[in-house]
C-alpha atoms as a PDB file:
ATOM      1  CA  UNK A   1      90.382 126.162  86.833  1.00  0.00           C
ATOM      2  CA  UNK A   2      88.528 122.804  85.832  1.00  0.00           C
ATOM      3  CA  UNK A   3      89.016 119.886  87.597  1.00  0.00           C
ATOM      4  CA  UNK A   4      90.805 117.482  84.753  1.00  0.00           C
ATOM      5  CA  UNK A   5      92.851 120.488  84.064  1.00  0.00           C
ATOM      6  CA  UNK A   6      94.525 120.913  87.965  1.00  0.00           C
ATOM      7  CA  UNK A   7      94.580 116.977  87.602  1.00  0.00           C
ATOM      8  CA  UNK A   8      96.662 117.015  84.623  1.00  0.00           C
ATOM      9  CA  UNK A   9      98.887 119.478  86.121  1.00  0.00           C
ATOM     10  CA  UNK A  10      99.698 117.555  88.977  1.00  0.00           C
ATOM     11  CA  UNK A  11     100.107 114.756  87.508  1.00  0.00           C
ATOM     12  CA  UNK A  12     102.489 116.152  85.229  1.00  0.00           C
ATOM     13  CA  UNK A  13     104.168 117.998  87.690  1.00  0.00           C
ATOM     14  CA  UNK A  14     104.515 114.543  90.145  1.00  0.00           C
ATOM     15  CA  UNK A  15     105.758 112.786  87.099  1.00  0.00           C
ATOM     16  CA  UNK A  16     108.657 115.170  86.486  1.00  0.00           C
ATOM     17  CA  UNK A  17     109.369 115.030  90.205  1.00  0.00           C
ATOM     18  CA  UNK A  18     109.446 111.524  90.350  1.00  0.00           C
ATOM     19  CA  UNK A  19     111.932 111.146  87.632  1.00  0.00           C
ATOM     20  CA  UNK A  20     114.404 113.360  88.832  1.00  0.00           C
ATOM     21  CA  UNK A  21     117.652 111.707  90.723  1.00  0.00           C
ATOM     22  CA  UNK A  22     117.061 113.223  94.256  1.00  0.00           C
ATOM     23  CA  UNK A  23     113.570 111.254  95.412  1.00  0.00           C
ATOM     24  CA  UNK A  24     114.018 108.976  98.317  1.00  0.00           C
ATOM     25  CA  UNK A  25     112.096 105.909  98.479  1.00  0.00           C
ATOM     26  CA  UNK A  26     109.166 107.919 101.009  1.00  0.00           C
ATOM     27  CA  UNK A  27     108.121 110.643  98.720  1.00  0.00           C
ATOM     28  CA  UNK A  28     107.913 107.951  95.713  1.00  0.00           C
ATOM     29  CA  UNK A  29     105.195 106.304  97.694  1.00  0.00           C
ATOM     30  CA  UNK A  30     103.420 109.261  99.184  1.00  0.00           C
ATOM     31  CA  UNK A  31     103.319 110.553  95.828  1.00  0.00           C
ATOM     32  CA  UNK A  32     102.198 106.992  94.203  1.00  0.00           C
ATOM     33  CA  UNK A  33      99.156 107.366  96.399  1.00  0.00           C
ATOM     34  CA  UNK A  34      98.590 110.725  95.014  1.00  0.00           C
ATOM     35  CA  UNK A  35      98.949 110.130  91.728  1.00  0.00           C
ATOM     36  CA  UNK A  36      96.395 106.939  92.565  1.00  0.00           C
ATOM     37  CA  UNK A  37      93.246 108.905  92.930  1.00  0.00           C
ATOM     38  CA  UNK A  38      94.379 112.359  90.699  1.00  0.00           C
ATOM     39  CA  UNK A  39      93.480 108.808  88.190  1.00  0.00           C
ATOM     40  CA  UNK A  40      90.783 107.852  89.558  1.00  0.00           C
ATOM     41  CA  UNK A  41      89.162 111.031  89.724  1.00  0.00           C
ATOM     42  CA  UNK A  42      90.789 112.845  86.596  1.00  0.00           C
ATOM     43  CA  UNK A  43      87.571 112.872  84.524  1.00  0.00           C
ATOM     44  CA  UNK A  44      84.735 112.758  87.433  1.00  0.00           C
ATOM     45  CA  UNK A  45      82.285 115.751  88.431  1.00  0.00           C
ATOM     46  CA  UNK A  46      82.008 117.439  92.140  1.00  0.00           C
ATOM     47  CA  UNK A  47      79.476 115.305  93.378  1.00  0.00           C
ATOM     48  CA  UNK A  48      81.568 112.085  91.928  1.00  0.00           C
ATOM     49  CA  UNK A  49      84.787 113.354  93.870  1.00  0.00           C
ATOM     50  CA  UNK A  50      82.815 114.100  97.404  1.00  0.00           C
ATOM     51  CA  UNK A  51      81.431 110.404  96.934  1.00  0.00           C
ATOM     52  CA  UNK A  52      85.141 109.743  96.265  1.00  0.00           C
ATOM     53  CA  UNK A  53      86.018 111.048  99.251  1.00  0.00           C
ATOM     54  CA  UNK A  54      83.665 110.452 101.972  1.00  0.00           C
ATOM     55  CA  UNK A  55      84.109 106.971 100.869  1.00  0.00           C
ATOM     56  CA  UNK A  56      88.462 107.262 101.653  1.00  0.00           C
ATOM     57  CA  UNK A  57      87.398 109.112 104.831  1.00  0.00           C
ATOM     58  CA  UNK A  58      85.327 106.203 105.933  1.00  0.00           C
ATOM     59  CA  UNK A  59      87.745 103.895 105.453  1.00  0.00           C
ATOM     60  CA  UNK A  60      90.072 105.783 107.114  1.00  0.00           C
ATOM     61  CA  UNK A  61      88.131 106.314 110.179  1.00  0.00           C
ATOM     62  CA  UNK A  62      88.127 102.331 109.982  1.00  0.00           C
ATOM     63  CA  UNK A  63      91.486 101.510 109.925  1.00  0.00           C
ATOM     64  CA  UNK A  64      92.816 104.639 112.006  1.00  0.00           C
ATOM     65  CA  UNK A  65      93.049 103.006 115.263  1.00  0.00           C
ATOM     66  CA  UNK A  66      93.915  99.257 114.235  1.00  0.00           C
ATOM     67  CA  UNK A  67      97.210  97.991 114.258  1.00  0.00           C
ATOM     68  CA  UNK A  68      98.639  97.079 110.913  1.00  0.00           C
ATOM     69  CA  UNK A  69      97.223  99.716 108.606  1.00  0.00           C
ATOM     70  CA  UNK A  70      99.770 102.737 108.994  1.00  0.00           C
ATOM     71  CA  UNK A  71     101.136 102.468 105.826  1.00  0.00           C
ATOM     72  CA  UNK A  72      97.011 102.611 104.004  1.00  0.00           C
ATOM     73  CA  UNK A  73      96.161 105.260 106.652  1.00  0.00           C
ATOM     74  CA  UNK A  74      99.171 107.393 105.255  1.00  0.00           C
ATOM     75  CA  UNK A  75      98.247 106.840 101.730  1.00  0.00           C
ATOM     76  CA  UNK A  76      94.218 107.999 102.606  1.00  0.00           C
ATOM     77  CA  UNK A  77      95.601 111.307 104.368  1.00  0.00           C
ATOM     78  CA  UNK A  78      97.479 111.678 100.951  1.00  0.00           C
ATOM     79  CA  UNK A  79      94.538 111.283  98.533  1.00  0.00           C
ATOM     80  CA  UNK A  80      91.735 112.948 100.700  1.00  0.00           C
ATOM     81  CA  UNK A  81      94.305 116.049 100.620  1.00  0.00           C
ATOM     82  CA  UNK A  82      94.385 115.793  97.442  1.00  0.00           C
ATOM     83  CA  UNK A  83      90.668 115.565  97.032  1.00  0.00           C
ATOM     84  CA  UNK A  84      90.156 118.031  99.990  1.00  0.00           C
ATOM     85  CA  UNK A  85      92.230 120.480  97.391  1.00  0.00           C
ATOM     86  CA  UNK A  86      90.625 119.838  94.288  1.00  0.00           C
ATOM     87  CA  UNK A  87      87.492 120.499  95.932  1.00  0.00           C
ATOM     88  CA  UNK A  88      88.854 123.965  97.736  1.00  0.00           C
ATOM     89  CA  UNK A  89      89.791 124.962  93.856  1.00  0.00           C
ATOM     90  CA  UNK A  90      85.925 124.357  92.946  1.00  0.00           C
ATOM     91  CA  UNK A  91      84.801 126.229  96.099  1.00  0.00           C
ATOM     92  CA  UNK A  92      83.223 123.276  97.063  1.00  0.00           C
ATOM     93  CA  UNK A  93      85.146 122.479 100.212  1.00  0.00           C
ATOM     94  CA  UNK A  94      85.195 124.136 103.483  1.00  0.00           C
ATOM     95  CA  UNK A  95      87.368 123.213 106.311  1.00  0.00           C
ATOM     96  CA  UNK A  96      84.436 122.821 108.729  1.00  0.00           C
ATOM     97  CA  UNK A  97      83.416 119.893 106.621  1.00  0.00           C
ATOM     98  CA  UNK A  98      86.412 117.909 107.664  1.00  0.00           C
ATOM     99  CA  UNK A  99      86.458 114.390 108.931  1.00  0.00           C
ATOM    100  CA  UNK A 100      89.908 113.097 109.593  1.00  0.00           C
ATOM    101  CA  UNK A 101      91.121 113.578 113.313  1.00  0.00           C
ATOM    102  CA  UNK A 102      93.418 112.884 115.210  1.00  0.00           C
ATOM    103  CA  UNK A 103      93.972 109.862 116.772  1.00  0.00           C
ATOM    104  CA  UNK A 104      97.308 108.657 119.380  1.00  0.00           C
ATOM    105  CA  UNK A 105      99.212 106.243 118.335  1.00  0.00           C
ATOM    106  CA  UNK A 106      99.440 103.370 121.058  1.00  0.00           C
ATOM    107  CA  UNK A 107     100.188 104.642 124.510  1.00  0.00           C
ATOM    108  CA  UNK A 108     100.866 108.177 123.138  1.00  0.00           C
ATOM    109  CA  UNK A 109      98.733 110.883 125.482  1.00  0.00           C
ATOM    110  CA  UNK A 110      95.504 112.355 124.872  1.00  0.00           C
ATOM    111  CA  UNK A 111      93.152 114.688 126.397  1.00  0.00           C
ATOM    112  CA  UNK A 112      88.962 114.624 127.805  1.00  0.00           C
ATOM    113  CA  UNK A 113      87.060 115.636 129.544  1.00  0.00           C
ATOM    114  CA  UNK A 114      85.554 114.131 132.582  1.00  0.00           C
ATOM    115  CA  UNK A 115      82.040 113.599 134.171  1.00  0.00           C
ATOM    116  CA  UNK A 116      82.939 116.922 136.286  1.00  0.00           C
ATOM    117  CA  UNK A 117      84.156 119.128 133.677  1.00  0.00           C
ATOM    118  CA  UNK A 118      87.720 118.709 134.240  1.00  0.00           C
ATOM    119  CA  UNK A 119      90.372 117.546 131.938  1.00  0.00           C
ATOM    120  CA  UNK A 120      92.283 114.390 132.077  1.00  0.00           C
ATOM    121  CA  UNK A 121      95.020 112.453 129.890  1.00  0.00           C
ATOM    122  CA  UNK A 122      95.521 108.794 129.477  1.00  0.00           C
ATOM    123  CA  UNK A 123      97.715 106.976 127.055  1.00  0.00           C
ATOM    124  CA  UNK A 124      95.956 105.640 124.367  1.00  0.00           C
ATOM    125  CA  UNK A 125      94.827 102.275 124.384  1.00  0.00           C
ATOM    126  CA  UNK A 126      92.586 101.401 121.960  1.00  0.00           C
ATOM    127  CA  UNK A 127      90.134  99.990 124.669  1.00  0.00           C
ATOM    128  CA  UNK A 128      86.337 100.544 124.643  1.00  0.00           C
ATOM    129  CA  UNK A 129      86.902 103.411 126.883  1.00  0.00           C
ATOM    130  CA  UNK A 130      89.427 105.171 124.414  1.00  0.00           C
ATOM    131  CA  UNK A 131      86.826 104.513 121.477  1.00  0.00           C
ATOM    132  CA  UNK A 132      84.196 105.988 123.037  1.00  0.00           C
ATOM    133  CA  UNK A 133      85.960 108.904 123.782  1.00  0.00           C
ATOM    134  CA  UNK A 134      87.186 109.173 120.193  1.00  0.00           C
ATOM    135  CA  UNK A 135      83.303 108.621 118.463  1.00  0.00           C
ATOM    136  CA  UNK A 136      81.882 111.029 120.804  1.00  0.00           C
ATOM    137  CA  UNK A 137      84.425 113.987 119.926  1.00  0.00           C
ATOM    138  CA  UNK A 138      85.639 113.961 123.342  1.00  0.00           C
ATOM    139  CA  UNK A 139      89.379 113.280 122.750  1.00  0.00           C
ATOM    140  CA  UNK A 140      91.761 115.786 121.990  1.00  0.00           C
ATOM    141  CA  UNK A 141      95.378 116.106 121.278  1.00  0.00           C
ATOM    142  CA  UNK A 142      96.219 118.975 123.662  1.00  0.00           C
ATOM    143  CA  UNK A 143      94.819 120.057 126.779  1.00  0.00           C
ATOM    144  CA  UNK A 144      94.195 123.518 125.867  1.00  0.00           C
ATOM    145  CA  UNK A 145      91.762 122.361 123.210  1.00  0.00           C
ATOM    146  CA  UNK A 146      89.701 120.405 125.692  1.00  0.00           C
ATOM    147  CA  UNK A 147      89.589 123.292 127.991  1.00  0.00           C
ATOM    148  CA  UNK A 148      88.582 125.439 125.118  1.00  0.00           C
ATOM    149  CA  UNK A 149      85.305 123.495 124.900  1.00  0.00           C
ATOM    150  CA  UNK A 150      84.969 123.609 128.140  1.00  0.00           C
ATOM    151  CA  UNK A 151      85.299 127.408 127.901  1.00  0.00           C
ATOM    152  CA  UNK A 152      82.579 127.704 125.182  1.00  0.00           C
ATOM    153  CA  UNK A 153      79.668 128.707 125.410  1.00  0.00           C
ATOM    154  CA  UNK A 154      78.409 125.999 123.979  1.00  0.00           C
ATOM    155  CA  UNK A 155      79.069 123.750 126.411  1.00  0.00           C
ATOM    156  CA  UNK A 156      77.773 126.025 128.763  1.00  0.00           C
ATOM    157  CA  UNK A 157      74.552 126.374 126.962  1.00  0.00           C
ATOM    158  CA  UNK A 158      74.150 122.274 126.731  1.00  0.00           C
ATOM    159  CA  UNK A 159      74.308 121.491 130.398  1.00  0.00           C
ATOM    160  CA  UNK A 160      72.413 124.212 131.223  1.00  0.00           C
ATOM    161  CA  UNK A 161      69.802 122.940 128.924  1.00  0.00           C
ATOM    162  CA  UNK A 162      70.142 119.756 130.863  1.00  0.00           C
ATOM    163  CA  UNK A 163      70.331 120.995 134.088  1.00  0.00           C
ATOM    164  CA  UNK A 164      66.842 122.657 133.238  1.00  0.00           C
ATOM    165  CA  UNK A 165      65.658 119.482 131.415  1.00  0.00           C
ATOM    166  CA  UNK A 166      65.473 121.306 128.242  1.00  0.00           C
ATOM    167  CA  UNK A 167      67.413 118.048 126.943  1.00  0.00           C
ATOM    168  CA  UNK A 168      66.931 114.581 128.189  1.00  0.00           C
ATOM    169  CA  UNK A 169      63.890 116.008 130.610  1.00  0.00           C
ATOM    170  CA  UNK A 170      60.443 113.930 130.799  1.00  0.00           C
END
């Protein structure tokens, strides 16, 4: 299926939803935000709709942990699904290229992992501590998937490598 061809069906498709009797006032803006960028991107190529959005991804990853910007944040997840989906269609998406994460909402617990390989919560602050945790990777949402790093080899391979000053050695 071409691109301006699943566009126009879901567009069409939104539009008949939308007019029916039985929307409530949530779903008409969720799906205003959809029907937003299916516009914007109905006659663009790949490489124009993976510039489309990386750009909504960056601005999400803005605005994601600032107060004031839920209701914008909501509509990005929206459209980059929507994007995210086109893209699948073309076989030119792949989950591992993902770039939204999740992020606590004030106070709300998350999970890393310490200087000693253990794994701690704390509630969400939105302090230098919390955003350094969050730009490194090293904040998750439950504790199992911290210890699953933890766990990897991977992890075990890095600080091995560091131990031995493979990495960060003179």
């Amino acid at each position: 299926m071409k691109v301006k061809e699943y566009v126009d069906e879901r567009i069409e498709s939104i539009n008949k939803y939308l007019s029916s009797d039985d929307v409530d006032p949530g779903t008409i803006t969720d799906n205003k935000a959809i029907l937003d960028i299916l516009y914007k991107v109905r006659y663009r190529d790949i490489k124009e709709i993976k510039q489309v959005l990386e750009e909504l991804e960056i601005i999400y990853e803005a605005l994601s942990y600032k107060e004031g910007y839920e209701d914008r944040c909501n509509e990005l997840i929206q459209q980059t699904g929507v994007l995210k989906n086109i893209l699948s269609l073309c076989n030119e998406y792949k989950k591992d290229d993902e770039i939204i994460r999740w992020r606590a909402e004030e106070n709300e617990e998350y999970f890393y992992i310490g200087s000693s390989g253990i794994v701690w919560s704390v509630g969400e602050c939105f302090n230098d501590e919390d955003n350094d945790n969050y730009e490194l990777g090293n904040y998750f949402q439950t504790e199992e998937q911290a210890q699953k790093v933890i766990d990897s080899k991977e992890w075990k391979e890095f600080w091995r490598k560091v131990r031995n000053r493979e990495i960060g050695g003179e």
